[in-house]
PDB file of N, CA and C in Angstrom:
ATOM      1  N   UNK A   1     -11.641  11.810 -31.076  1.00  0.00           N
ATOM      2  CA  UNK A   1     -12.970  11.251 -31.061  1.00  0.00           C
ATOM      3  C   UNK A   1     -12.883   9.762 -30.792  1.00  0.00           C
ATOM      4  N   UNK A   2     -13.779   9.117 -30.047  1.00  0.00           N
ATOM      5  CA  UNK A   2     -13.778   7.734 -29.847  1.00  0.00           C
ATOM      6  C   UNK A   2     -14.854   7.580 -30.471  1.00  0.00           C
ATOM      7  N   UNK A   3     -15.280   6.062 -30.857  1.00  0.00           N
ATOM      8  CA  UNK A   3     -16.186   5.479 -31.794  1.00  0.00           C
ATOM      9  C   UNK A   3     -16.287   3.817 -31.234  1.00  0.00           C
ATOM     10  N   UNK A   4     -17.435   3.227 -31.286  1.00  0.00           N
ATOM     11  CA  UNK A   4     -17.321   2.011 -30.300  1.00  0.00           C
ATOM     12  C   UNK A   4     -17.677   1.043 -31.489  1.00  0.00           C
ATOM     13  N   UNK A   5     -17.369  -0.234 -31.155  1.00  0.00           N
ATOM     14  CA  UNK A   5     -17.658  -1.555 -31.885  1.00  0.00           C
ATOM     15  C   UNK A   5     -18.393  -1.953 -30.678  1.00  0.00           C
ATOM     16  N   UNK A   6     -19.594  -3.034 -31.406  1.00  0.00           N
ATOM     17  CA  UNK A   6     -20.076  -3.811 -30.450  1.00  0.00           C
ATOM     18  C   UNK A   6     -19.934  -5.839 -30.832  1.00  0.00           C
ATOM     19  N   UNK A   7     -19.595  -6.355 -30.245  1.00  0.00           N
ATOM     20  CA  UNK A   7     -20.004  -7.457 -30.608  1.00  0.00           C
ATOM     21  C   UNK A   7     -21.226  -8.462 -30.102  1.00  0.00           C
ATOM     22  N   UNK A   8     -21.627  -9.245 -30.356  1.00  0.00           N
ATOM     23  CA  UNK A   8     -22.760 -10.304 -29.797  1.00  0.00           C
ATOM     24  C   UNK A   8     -21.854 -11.589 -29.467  1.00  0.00           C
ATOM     25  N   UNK A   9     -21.705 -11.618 -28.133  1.00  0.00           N
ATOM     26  CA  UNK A   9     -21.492 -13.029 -27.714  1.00  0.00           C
ATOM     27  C   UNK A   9     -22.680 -14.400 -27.767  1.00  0.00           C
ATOM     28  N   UNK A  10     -22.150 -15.186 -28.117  1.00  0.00           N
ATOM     29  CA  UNK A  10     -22.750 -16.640 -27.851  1.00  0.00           C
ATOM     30  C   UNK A  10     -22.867 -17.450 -26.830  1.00  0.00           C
ATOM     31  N   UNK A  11     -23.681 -16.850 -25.458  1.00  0.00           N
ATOM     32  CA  UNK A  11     -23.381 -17.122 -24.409  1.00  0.00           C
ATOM     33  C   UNK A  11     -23.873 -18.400 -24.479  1.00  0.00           C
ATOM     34  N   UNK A  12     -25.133 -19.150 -24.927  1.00  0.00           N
ATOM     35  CA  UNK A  12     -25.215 -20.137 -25.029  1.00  0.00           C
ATOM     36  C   UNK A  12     -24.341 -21.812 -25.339  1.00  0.00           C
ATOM     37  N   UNK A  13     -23.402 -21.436 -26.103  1.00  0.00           N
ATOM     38  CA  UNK A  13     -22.292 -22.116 -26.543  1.00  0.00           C
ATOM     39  C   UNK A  13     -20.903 -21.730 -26.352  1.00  0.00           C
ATOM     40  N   UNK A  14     -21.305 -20.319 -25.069  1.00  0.00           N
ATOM     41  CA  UNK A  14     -19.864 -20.358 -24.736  1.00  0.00           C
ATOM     42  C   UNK A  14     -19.154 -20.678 -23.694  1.00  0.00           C
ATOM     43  N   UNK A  15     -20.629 -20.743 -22.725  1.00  0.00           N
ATOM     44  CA  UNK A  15     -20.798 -21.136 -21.213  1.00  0.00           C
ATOM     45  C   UNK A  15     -20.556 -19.469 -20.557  1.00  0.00           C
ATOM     46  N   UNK A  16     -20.236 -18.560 -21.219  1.00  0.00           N
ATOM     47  CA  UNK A  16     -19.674 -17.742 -20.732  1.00  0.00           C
ATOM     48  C   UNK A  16     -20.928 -16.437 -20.429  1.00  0.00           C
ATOM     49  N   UNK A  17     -20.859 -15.985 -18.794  1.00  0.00           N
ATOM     50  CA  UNK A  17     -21.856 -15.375 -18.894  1.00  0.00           C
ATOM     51  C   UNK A  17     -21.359 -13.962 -17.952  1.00  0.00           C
ATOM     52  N   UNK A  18     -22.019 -13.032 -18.373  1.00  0.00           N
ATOM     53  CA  UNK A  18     -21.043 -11.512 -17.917  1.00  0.00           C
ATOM     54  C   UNK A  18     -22.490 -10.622 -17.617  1.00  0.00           C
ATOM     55  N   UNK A  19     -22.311 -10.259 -16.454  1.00  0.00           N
ATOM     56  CA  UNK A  19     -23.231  -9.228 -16.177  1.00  0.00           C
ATOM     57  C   UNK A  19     -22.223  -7.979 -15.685  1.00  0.00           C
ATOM     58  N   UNK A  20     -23.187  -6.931 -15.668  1.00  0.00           N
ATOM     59  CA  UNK A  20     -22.023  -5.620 -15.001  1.00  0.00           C
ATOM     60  C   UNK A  20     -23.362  -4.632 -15.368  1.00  0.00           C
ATOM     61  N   UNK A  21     -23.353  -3.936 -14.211  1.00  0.00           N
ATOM     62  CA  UNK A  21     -24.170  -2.922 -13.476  1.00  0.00           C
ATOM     63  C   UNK A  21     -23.600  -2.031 -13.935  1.00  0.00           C
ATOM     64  N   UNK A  22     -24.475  -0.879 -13.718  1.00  0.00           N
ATOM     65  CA  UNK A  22     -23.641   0.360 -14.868  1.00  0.00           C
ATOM     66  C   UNK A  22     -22.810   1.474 -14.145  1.00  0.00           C
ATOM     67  N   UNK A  23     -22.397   0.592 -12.542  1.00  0.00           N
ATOM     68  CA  UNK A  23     -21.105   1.383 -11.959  1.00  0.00           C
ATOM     69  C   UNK A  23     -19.714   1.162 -12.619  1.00  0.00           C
ATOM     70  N   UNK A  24     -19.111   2.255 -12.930  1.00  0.00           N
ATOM     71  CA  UNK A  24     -18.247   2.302 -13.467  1.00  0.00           C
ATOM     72  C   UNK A  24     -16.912   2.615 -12.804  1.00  0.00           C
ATOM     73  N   UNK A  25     -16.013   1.553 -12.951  1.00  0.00           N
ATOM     74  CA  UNK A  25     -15.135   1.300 -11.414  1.00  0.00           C
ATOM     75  C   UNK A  25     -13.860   1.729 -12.581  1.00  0.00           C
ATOM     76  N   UNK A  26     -12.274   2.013 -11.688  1.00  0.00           N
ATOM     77  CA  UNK A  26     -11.259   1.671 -12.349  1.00  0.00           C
ATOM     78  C   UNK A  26     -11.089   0.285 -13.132  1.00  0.00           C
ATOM     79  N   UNK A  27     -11.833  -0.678 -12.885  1.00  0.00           N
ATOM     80  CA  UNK A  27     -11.299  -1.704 -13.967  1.00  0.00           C
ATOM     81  C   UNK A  27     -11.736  -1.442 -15.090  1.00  0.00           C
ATOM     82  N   UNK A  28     -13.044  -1.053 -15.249  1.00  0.00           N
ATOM     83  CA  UNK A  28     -13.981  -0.816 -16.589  1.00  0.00           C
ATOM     84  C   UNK A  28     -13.377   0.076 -17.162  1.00  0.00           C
ATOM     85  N   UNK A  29     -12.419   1.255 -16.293  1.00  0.00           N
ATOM     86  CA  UNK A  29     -11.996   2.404 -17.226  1.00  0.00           C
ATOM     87  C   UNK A  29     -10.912   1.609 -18.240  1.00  0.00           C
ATOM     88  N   UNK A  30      -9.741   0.828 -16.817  1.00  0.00           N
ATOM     89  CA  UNK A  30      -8.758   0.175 -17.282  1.00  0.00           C
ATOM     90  C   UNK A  30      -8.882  -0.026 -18.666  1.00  0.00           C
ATOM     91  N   UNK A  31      -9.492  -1.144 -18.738  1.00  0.00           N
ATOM     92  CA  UNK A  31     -10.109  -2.162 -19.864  1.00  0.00           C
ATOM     93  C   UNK A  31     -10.538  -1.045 -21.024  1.00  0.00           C
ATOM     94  N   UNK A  32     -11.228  -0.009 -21.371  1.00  0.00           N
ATOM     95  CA  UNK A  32     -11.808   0.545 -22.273  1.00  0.00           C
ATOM     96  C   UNK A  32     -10.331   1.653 -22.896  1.00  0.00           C
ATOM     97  N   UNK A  33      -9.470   2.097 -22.047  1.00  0.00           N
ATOM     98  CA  UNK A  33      -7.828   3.379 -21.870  1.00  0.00           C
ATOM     99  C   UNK A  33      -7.205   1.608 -23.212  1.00  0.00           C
ATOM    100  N   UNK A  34      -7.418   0.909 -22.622  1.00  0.00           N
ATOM    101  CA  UNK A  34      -6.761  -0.259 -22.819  1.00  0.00           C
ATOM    102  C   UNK A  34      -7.288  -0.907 -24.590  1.00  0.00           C
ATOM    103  N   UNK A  35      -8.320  -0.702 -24.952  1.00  0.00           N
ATOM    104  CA  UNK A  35      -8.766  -0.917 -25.872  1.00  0.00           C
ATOM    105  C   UNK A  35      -9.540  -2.600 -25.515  1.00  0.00           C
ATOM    106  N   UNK A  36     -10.115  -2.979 -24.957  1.00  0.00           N
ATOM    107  CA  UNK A  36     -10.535  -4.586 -24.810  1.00  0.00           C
ATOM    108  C   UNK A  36     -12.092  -4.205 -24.682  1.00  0.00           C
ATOM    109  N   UNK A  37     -12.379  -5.227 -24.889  1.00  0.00           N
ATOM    110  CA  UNK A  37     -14.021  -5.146 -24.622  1.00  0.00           C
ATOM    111  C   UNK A  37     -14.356  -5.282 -23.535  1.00  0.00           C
ATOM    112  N   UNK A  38     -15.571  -4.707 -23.012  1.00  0.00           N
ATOM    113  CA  UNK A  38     -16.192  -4.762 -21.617  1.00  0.00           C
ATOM    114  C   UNK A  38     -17.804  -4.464 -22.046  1.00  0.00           C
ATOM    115  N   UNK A  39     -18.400  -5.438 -21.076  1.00  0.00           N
ATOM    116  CA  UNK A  39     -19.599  -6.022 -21.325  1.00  0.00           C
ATOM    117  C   UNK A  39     -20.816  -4.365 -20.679  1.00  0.00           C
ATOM    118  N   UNK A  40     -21.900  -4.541 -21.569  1.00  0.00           N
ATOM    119  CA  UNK A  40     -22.687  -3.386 -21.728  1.00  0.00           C
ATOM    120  C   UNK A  40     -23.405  -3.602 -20.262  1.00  0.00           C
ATOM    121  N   UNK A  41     -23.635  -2.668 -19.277  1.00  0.00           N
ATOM    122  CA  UNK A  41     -24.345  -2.719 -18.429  1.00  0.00           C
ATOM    123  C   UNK A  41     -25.818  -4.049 -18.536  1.00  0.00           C
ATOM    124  N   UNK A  42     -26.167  -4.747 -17.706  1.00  0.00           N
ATOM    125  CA  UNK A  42     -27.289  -5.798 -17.528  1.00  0.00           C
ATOM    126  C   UNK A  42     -27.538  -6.578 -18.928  1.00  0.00           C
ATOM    127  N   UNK A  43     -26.653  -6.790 -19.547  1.00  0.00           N
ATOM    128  CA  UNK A  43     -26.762  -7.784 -20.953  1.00  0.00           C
ATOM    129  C   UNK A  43     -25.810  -8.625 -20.720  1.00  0.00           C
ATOM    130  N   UNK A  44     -26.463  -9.698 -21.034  1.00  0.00           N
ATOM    131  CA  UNK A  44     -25.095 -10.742 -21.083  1.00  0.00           C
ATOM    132  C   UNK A  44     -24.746 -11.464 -22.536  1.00  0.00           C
ATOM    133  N   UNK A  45     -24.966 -10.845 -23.331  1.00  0.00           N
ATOM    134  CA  UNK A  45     -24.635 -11.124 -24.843  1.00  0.00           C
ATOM    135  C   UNK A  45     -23.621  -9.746 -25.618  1.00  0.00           C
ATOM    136  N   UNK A  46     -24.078  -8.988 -25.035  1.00  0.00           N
ATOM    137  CA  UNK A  46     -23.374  -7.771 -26.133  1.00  0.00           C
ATOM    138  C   UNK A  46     -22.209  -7.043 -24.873  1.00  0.00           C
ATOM    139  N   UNK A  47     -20.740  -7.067 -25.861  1.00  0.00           N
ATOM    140  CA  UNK A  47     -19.965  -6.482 -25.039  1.00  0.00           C
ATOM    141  C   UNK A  47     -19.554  -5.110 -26.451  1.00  0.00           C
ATOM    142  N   UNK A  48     -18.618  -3.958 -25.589  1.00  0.00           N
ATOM    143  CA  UNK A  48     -18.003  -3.009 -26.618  1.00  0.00           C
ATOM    144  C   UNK A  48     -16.866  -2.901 -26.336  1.00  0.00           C
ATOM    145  N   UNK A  49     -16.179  -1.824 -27.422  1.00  0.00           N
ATOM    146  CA  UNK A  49     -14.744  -1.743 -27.631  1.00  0.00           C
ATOM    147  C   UNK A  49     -14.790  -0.194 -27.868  1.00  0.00           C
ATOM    148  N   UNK A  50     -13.625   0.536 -26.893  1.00  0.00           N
ATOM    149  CA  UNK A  50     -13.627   2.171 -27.216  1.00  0.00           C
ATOM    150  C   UNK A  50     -12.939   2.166 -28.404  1.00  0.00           C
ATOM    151  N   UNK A  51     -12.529   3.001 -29.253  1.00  0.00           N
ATOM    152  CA  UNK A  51     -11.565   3.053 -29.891  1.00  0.00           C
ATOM    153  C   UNK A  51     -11.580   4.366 -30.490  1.00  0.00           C
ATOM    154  N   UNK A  52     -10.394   4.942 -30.768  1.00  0.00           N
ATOM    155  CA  UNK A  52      -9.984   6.224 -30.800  1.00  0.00           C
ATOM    156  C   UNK A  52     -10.016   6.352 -32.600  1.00  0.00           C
ATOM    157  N   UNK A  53     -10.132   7.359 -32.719  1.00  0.00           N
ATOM    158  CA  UNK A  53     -10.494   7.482 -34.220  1.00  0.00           C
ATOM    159  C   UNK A  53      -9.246   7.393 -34.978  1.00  0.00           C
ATOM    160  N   UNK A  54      -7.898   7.883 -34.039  1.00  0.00           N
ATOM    161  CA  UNK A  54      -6.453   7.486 -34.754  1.00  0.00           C
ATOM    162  C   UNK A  54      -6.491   6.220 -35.113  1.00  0.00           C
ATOM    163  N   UNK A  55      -6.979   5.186 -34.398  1.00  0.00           N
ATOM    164  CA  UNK A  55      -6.974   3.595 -35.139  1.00  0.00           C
ATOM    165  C   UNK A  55      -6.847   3.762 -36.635  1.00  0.00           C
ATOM    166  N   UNK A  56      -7.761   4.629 -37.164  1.00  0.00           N
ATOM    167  CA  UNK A  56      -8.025   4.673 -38.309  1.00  0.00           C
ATOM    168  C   UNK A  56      -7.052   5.602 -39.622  1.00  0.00           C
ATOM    169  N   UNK A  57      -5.939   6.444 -38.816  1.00  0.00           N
ATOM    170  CA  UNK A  57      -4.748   6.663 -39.705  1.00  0.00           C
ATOM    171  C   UNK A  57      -5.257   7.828 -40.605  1.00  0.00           C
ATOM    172  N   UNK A  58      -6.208   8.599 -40.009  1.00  0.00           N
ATOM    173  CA  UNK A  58      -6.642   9.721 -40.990  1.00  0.00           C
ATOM    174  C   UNK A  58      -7.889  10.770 -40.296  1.00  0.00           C
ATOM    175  N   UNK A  59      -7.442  11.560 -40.562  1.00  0.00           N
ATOM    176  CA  UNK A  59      -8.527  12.864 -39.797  1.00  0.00           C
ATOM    177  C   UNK A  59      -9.829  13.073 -40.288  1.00  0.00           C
ATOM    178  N   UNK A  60     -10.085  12.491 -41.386  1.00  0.00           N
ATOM    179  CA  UNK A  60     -11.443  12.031 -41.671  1.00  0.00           C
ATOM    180  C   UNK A  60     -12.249  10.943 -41.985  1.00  0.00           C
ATOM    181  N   UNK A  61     -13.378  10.188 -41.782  1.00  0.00           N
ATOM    182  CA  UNK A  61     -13.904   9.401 -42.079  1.00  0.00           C
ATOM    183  C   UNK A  61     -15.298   8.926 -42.069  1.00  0.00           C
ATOM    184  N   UNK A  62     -15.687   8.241 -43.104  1.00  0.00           N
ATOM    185  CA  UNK A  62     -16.979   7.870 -43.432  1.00  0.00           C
ATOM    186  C   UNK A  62     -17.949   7.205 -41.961  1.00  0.00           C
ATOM    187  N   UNK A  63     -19.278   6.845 -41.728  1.00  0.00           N
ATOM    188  CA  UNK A  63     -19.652   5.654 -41.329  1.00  0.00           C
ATOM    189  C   UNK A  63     -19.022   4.606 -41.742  1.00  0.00           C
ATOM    190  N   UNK A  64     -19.281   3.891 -43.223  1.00  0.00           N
ATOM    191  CA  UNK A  64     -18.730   3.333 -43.648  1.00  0.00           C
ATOM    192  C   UNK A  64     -17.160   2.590 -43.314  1.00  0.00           C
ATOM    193  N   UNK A  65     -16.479   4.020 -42.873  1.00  0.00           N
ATOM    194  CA  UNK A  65     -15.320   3.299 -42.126  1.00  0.00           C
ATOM    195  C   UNK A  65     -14.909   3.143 -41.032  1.00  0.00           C
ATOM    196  N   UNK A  66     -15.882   3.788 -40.325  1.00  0.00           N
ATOM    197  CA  UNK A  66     -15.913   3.012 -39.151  1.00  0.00           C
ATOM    198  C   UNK A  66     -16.319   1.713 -39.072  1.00  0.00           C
ATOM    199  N   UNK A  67     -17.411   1.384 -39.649  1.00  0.00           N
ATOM    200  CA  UNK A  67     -18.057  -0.399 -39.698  1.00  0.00           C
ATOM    201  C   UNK A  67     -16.908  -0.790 -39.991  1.00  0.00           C
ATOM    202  N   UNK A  68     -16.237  -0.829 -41.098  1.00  0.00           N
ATOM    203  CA  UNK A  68     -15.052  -1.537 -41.752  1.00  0.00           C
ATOM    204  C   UNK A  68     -14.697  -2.002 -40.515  1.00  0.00           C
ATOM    205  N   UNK A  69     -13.870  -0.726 -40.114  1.00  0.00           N
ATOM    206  CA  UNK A  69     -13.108  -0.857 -39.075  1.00  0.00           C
ATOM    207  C   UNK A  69     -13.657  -1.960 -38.228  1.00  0.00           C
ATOM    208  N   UNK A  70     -14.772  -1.877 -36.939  1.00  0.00           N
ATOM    209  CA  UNK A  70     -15.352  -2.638 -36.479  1.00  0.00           C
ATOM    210  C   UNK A  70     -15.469  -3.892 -37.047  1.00  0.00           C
ATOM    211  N   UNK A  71     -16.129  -4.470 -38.366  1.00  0.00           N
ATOM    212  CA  UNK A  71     -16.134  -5.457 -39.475  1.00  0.00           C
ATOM    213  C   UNK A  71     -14.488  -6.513 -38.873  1.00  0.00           C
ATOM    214  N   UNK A  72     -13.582  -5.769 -38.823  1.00  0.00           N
ATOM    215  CA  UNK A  72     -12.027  -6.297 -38.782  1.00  0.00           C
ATOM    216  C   UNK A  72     -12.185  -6.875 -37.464  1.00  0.00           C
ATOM    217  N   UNK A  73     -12.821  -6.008 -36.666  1.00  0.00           N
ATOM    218  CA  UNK A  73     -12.361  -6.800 -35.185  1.00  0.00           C
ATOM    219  C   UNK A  73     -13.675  -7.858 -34.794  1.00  0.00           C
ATOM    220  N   UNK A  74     -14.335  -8.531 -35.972  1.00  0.00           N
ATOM    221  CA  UNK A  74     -15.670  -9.449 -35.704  1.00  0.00           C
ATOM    222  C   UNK A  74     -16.725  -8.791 -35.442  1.00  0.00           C
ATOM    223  N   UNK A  75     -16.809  -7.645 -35.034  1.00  0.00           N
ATOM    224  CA  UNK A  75     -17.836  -6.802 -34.443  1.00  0.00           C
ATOM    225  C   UNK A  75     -18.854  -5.760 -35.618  1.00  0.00           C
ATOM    226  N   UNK A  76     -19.784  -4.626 -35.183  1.00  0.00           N
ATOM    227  CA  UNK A  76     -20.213  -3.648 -35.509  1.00  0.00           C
ATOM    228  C   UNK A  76     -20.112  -1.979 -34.933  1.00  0.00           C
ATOM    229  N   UNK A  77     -20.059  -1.793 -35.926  1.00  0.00           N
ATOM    230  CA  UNK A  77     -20.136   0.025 -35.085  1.00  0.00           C
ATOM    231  C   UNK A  77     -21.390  -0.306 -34.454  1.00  0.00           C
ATOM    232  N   UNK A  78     -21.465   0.080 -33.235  1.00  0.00           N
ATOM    233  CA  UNK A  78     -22.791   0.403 -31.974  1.00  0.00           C
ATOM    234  C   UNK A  78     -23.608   0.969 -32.613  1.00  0.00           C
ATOM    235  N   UNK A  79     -24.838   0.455 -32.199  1.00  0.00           N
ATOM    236  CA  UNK A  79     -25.531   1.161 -32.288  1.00  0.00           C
ATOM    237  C   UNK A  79     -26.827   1.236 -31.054  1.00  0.00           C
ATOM    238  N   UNK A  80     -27.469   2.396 -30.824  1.00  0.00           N
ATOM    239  CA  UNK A  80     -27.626   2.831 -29.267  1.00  0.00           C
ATOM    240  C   UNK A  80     -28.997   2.054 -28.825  1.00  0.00           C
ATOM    241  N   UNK A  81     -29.558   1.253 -27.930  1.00  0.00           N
ATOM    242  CA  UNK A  81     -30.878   0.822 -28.413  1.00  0.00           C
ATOM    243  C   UNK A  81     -32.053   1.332 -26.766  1.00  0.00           C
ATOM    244  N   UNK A  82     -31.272   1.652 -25.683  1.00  0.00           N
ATOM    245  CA  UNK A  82     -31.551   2.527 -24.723  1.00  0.00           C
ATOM    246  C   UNK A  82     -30.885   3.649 -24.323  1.00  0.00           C
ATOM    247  N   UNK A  83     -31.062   4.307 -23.632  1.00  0.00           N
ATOM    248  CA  UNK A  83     -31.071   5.136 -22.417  1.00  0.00           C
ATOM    249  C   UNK A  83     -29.695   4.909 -21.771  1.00  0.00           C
ATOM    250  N   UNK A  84     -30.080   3.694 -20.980  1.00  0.00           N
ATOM    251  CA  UNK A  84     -29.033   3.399 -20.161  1.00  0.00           C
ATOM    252  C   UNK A  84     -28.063   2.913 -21.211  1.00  0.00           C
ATOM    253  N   UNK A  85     -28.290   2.565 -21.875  1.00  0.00           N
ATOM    254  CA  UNK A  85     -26.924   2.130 -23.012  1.00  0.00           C
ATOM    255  C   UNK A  85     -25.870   3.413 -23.431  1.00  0.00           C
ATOM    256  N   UNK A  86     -26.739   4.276 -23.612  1.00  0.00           N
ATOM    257  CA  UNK A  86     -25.998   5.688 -23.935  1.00  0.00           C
ATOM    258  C   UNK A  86     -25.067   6.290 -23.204  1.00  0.00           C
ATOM    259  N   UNK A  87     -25.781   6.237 -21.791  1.00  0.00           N
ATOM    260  CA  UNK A  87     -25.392   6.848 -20.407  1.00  0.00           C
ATOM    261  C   UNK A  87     -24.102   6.082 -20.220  1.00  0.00           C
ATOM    262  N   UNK A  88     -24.394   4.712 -19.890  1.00  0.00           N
ATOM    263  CA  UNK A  88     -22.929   3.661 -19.756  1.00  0.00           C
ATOM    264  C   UNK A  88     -21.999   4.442 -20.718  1.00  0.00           C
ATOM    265  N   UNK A  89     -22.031   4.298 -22.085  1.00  0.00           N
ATOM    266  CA  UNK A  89     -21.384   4.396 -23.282  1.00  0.00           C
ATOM    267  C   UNK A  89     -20.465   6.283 -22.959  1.00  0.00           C
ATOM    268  N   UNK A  90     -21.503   7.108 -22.405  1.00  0.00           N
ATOM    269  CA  UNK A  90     -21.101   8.237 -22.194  1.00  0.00           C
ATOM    270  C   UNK A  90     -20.351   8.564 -21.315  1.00  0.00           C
ATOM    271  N   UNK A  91     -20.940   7.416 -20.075  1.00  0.00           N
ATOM    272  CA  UNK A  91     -19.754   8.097 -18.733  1.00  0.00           C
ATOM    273  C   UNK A  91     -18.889   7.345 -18.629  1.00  0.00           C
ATOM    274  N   UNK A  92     -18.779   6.446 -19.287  1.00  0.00           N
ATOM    275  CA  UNK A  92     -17.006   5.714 -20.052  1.00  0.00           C
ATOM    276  C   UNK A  92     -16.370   6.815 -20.629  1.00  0.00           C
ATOM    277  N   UNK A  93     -17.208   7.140 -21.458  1.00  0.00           N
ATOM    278  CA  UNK A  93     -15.802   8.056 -22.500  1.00  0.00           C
ATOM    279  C   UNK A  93     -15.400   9.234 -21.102  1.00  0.00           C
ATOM    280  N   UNK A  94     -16.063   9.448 -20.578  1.00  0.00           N
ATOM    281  CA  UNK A  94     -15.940  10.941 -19.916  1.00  0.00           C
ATOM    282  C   UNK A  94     -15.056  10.480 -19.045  1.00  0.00           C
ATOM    283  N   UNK A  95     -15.322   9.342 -18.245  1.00  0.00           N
ATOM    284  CA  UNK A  95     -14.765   8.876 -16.961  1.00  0.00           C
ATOM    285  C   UNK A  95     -12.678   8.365 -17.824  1.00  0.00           C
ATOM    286  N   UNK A  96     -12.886   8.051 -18.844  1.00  0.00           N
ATOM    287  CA  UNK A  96     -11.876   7.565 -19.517  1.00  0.00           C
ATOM    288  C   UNK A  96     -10.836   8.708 -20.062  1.00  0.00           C
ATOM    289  N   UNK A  97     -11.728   9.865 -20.563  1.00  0.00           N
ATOM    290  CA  UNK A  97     -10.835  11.234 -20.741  1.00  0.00           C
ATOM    291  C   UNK A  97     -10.459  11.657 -19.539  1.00  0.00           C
ATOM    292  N   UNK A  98     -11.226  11.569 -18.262  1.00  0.00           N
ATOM    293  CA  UNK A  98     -10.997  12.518 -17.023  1.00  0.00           C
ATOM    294  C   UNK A  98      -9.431  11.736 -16.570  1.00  0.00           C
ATOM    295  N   UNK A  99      -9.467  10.226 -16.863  1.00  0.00           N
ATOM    296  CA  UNK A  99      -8.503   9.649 -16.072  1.00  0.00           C
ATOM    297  C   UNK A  99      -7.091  10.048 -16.703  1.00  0.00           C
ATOM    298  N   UNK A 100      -7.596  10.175 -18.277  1.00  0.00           N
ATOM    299  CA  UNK A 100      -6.078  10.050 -18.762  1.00  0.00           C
ATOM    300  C   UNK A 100      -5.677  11.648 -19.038  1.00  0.00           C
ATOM    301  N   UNK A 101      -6.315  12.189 -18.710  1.00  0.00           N
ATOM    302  CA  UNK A 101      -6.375  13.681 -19.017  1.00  0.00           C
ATOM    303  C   UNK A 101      -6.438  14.432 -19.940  1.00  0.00           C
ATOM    304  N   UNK A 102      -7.415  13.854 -21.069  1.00  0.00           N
ATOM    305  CA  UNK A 102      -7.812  14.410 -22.390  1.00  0.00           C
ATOM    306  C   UNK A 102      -9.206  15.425 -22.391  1.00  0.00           C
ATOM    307  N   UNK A 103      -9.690  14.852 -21.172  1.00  0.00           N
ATOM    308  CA  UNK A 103     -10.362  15.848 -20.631  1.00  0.00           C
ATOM    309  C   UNK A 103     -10.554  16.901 -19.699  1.00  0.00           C
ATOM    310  N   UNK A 104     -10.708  18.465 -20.014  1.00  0.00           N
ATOM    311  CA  UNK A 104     -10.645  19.480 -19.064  1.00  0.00           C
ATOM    312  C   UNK A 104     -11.695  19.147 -17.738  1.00  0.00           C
ATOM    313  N   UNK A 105     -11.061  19.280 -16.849  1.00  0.00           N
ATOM    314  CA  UNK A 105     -11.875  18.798 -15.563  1.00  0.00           C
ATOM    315  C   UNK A 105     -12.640  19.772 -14.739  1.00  0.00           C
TER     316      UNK A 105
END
């Protein structure tokens, strides 16, 4: 199971500004197989992080520990606030199982 963190950038004070359309290329897969953050389709404040539920060292777990989890890396467990947020969020994971082959094709 994967489970996402999100964080809020400070683009204002960071100079730093990230857009990305919700084509989903080999780098975006790269980056997500990879564990790094990559910025949410047409936002330029909120980026996410895939992360595999092994992070967490146990076959079961709370909400609760997932936030933790997230909590550690500055961030929050996601939470979904469109459509297109979902869709991005979904055809990552899919596009990310198909590549590495965790998913039946």
């Amino acid at each position: 199971m994967l489970f996402f963190c999100v964080v809020r950038l400070f683009v204002g004070l960071s100079g730093v500004v990230l857009s990305q359309g919700a084509n989903i290329d080999e780098a975006i897969i790269a980056k997500a197989k990879n564990g790094e953050w990559i910025p949410l389709p047409n936002d330029s404040e909120d980026m996410v992080k895939f992360v595999k539920s092994t992070a967490l060292r146990t076959d079961s777990y709370t909400y609760e520990q997932l936030d933790d989890f997230c909590q550690k890396e500055n961030s929050h467990l996601v939470s979904i606030h469109s459509e297109e947020e979902e869709d991005f969020l979904l055809d990552v994971e899919v596009d990310e199982k198909l590549s590495s082959g965790d998913l039946a094709g």
